[in-house]
PDB file of N, CA and C in Angstrom:
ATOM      1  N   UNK A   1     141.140 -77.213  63.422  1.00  0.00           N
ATOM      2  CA  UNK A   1     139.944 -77.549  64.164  1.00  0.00           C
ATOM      3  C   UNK A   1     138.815 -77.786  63.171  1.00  0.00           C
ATOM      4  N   UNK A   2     138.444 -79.345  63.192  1.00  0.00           N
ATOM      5  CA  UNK A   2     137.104 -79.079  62.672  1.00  0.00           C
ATOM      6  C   UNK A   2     135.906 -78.948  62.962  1.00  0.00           C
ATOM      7  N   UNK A   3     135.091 -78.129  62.183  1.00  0.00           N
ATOM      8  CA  UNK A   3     133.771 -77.701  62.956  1.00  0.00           C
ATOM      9  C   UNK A   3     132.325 -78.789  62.534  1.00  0.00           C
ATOM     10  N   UNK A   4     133.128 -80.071  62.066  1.00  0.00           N
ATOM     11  CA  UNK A   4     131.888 -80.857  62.069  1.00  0.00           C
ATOM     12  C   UNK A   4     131.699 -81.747  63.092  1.00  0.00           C
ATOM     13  N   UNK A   5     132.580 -81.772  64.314  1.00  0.00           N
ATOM     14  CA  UNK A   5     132.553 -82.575  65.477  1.00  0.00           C
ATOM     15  C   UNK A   5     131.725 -81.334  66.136  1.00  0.00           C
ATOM     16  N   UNK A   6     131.261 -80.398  66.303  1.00  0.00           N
ATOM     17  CA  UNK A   6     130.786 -79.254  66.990  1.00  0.00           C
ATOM     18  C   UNK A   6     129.540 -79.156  67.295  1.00  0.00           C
ATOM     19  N   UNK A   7     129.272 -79.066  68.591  1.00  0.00           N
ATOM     20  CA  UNK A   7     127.864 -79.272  68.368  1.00  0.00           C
ATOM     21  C   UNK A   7     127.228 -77.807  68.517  1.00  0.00           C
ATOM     22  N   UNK A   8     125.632 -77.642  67.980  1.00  0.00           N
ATOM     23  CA  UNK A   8     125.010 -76.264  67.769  1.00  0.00           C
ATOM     24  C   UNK A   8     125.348 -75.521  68.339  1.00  0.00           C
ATOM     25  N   UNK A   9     125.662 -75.381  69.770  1.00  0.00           N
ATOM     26  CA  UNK A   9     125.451 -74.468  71.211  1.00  0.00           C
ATOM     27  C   UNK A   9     126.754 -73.792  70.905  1.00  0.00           C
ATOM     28  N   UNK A  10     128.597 -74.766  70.636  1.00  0.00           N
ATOM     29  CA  UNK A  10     129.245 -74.968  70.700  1.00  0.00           C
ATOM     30  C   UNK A  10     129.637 -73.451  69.134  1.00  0.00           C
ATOM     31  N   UNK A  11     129.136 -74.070  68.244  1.00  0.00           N
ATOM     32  CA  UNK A  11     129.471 -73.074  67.105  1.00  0.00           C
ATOM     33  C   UNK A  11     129.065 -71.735  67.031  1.00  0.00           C
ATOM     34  N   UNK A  12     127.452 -71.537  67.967  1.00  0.00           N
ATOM     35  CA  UNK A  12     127.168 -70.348  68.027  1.00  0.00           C
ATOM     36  C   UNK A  12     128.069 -69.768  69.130  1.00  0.00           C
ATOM     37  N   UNK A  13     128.416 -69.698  70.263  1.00  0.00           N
ATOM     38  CA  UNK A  13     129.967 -70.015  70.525  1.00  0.00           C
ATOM     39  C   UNK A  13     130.865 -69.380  70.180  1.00  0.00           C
ATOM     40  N   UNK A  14     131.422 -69.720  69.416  1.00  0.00           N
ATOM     41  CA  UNK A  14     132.340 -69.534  68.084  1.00  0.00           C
ATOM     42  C   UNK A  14     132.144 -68.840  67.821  1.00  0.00           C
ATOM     43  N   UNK A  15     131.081 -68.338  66.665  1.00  0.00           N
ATOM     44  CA  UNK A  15     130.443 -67.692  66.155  1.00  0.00           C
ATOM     45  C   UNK A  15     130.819 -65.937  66.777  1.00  0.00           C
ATOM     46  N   UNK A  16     130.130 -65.891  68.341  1.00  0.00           N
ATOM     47  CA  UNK A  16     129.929 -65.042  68.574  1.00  0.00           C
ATOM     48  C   UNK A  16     131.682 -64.370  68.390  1.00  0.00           C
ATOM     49  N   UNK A  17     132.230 -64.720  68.640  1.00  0.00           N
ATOM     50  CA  UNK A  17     133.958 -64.529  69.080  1.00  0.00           C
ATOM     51  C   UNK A  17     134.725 -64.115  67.563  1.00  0.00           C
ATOM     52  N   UNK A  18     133.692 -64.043  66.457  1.00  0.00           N
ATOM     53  CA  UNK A  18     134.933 -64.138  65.193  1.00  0.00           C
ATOM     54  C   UNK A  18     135.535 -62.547  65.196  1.00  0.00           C
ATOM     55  N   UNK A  19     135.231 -61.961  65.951  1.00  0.00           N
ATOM     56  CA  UNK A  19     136.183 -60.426  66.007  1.00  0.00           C
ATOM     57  C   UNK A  19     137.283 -60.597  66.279  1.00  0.00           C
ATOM     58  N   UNK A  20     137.184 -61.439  67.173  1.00  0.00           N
ATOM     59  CA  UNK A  20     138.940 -62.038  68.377  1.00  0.00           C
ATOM     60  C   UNK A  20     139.389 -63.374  67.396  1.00  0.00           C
ATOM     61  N   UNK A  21     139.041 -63.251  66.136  1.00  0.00           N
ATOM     62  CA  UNK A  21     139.781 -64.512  65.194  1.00  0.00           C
ATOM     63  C   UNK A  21     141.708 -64.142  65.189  1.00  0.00           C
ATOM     64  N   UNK A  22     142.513 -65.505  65.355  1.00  0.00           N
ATOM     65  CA  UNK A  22     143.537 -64.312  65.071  1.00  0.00           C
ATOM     66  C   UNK A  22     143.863 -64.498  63.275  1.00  0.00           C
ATOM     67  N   UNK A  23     145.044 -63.788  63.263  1.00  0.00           N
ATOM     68  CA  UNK A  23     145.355 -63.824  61.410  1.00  0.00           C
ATOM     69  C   UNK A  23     145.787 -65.070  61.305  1.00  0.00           C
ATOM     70  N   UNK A  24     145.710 -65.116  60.010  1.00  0.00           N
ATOM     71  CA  UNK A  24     146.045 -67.045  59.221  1.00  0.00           C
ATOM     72  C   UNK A  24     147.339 -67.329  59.671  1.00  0.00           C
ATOM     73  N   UNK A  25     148.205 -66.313  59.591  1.00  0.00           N
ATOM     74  CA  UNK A  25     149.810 -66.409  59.927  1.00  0.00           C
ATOM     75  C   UNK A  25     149.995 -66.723  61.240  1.00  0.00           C
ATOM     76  N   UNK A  26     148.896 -67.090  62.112  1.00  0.00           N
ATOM     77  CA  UNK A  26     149.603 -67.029  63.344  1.00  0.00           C
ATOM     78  C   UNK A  26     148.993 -68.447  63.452  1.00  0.00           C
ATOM     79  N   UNK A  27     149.572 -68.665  65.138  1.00  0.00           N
ATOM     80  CA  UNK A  27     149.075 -70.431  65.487  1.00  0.00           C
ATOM     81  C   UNK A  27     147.830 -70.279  66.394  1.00  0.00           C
ATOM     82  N   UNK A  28     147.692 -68.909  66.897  1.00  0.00           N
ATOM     83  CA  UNK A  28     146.603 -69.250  67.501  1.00  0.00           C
ATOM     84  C   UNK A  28     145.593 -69.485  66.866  1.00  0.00           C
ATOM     85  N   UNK A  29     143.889 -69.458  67.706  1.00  0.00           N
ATOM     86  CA  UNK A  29     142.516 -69.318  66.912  1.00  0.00           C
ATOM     87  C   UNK A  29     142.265 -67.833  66.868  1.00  0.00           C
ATOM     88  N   UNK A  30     142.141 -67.884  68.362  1.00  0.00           N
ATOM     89  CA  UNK A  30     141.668 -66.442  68.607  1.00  0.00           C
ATOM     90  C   UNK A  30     142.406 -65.826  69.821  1.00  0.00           C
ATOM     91  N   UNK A  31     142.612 -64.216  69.557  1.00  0.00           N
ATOM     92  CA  UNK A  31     143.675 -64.457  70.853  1.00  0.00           C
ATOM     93  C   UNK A  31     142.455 -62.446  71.092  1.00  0.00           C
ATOM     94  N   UNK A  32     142.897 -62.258  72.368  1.00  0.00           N
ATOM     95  CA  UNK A  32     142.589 -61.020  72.821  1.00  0.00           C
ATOM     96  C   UNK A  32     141.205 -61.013  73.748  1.00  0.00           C
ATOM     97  N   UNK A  33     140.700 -62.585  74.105  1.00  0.00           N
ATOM     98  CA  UNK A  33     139.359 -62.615  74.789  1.00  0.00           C
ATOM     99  C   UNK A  33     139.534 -61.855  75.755  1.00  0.00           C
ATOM    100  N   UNK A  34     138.205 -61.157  76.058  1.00  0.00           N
ATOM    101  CA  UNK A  34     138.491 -60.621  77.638  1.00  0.00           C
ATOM    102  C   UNK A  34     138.927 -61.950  78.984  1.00  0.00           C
ATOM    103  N   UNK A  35     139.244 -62.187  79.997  1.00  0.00           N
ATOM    104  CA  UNK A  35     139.483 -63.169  80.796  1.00  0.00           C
ATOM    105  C   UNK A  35     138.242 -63.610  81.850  1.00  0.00           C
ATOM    106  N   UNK A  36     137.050 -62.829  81.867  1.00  0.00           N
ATOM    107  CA  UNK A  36     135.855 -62.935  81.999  1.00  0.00           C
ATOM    108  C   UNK A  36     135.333 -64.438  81.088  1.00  0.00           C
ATOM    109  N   UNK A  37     135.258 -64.157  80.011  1.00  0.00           N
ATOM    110  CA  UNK A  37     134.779 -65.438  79.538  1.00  0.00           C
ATOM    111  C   UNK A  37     135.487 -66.747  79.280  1.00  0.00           C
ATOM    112  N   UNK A  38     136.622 -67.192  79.555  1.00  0.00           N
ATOM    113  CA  UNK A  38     137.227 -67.839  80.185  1.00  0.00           C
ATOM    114  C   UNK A  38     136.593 -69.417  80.545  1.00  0.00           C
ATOM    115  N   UNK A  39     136.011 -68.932  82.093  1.00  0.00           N
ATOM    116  CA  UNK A  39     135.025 -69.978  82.660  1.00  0.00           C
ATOM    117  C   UNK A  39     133.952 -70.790  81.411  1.00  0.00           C
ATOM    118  N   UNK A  40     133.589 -69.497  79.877  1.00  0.00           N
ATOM    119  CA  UNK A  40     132.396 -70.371  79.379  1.00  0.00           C
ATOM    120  C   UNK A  40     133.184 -70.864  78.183  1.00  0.00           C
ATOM    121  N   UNK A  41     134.088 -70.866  77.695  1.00  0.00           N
ATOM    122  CA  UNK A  41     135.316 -71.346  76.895  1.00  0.00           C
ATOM    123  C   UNK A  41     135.266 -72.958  77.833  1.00  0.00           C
ATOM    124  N   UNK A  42     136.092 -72.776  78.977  1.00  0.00           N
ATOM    125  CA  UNK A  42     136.056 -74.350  79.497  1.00  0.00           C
ATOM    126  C   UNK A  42     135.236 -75.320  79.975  1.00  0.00           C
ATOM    127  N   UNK A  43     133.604 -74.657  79.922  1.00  0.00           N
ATOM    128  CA  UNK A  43     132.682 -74.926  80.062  1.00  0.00           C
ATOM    129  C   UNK A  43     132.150 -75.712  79.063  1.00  0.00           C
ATOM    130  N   UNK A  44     132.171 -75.362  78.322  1.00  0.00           N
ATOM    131  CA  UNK A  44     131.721 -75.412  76.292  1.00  0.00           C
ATOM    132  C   UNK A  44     132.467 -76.479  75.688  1.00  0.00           C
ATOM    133  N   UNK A  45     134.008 -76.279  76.011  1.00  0.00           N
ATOM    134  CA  UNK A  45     135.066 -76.584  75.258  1.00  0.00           C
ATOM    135  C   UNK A  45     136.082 -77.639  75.673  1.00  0.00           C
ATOM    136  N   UNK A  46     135.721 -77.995  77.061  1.00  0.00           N
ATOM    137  CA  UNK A  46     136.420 -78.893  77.431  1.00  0.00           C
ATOM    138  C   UNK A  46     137.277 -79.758  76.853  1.00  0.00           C
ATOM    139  N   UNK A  47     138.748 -79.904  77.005  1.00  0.00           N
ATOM    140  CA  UNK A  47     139.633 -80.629  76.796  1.00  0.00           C
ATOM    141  C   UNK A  47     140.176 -80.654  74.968  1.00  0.00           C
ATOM    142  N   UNK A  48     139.295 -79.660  74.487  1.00  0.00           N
ATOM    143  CA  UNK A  48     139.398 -79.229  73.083  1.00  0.00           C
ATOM    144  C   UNK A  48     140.082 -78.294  72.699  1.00  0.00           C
ATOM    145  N   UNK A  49     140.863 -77.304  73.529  1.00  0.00           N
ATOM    146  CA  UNK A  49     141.677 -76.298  73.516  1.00  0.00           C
ATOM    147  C   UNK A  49     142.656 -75.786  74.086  1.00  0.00           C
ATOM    148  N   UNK A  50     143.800 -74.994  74.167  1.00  0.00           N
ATOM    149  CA  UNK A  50     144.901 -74.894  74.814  1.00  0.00           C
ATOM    150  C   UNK A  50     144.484 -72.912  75.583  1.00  0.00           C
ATOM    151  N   UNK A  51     144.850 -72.642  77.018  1.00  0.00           N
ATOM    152  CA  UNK A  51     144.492 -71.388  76.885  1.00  0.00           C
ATOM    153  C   UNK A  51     145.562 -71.036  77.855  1.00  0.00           C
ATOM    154  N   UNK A  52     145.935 -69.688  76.766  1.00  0.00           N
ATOM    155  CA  UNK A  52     147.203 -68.864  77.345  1.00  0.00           C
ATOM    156  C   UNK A  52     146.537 -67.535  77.700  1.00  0.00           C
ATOM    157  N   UNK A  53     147.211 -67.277  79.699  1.00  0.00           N
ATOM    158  CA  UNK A  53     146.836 -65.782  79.507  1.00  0.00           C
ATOM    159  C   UNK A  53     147.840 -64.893  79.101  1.00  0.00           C
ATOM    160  N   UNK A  54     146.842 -63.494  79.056  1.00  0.00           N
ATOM    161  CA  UNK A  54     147.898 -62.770  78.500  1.00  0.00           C
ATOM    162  C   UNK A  54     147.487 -61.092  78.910  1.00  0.00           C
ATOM    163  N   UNK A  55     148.693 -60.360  79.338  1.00  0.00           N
ATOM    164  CA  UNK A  55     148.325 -59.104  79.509  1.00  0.00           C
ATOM    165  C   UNK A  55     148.147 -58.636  81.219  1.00  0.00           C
ATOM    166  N   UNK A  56     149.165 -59.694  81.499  1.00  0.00           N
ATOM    167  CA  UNK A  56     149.310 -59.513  83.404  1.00  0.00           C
ATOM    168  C   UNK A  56     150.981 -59.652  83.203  1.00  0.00           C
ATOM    169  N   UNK A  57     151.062 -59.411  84.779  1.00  0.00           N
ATOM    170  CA  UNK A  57     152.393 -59.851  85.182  1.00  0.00           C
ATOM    171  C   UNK A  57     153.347 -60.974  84.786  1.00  0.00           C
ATOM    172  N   UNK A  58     154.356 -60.441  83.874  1.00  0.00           N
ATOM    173  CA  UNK A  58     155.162 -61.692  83.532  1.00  0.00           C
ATOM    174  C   UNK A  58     156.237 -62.113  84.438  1.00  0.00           C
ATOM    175  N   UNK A  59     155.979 -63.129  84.946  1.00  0.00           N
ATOM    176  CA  UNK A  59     157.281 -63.935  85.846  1.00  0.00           C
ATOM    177  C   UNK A  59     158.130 -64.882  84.964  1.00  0.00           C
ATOM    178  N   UNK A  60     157.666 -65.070  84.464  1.00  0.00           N
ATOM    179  CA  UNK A  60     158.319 -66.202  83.114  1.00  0.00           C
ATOM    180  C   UNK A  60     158.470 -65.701  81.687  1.00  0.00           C
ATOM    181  N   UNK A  61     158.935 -65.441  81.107  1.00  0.00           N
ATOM    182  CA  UNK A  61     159.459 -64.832  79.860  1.00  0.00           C
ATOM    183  C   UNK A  61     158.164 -65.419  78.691  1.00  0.00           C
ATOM    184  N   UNK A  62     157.468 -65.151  78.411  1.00  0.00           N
ATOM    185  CA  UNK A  62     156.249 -65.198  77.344  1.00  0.00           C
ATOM    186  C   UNK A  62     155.150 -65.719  78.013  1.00  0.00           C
ATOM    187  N   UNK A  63     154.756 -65.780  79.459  1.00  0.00           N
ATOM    188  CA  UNK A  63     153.681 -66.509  80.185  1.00  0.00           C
ATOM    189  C   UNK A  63     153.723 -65.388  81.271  1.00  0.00           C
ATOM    190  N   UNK A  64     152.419 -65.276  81.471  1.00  0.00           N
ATOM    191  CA  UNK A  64     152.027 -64.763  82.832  1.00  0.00           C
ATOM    192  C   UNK A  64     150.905 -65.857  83.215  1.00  0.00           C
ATOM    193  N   UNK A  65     150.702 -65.094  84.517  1.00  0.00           N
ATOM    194  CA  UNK A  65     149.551 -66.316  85.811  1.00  0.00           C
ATOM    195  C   UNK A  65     148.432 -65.760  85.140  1.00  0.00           C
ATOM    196  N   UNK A  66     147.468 -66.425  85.011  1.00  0.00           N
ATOM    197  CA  UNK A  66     145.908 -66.287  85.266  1.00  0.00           C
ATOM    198  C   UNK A  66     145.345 -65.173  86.289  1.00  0.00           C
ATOM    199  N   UNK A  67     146.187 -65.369  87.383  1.00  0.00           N
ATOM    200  CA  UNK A  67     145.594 -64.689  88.283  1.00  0.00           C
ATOM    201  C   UNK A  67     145.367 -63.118  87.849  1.00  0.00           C
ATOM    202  N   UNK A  68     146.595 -62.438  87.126  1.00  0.00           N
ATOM    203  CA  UNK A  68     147.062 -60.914  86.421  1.00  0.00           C
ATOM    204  C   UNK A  68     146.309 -60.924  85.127  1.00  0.00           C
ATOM    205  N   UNK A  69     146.046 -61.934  84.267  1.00  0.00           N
ATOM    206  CA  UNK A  69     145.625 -61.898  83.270  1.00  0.00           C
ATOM    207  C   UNK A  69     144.480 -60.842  82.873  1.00  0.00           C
ATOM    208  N   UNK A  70     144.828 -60.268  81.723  1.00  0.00           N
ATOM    209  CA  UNK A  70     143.340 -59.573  81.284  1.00  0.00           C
ATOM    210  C   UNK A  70     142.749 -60.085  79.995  1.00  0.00           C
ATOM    211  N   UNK A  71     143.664 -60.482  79.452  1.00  0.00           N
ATOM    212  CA  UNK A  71     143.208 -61.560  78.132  1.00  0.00           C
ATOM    213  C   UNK A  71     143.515 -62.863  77.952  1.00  0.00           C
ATOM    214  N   UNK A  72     142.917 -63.600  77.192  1.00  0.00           N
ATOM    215  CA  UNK A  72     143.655 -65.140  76.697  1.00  0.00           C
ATOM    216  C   UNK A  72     143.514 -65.217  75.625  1.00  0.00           C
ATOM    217  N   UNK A  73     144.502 -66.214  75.219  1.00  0.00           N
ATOM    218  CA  UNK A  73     144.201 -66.785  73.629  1.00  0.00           C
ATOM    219  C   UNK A  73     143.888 -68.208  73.924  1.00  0.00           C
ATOM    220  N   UNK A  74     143.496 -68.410  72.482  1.00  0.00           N
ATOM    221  CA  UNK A  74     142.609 -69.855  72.435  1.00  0.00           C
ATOM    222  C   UNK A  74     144.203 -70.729  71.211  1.00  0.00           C
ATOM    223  N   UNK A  75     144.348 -71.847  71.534  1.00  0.00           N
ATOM    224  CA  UNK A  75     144.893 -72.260  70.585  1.00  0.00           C
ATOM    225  C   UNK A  75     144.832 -74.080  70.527  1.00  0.00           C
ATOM    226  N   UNK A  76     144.817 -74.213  69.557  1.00  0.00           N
ATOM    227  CA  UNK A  76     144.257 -76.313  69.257  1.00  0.00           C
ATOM    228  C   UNK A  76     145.157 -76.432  70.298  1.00  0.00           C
ATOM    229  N   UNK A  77     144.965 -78.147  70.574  1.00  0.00           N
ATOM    230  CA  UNK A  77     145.228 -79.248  71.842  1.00  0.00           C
ATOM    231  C   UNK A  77     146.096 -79.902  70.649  1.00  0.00           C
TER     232      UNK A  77
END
């Protein structure tokens, strides 16, 4: 992801979230958001990111619904 297509609003954003960065080794960005902020992720971020929940009911073997979710991760499009 580069952060020179980004606009101000967009990086502070970012910014605020670098606790929930994940490690270099992995594919996500950031994974462990609460599912509360969510709505301002797709608000912000539109069509710029991939979002998995995580930490609900699994019906599908590495995916759960949104609906159970208590976290998401963020990961590139």
């Amino acid at each position: 992801m580069s952060v020179n297509y980004l606009t101000d609003n967009q990086k502070t954003i970012l910014e605020n979230f670098t606790r929930y960065r994940s490690p270099v080794h992995e594919v996500s960005l950031f994974k462990g958001i609460d599912i509360q902020y969510l709505k301002l992720f797709k608000k912000h971020f539109k069509g710029r990111f991939i979002y998995r929940p995580r930490g609900g009911r699994y019906y599908i073997q590495n995916n759960c619904t949104m609906e159970d979710a208590k976290t998401f991760a963020v990961y590139t499009r």
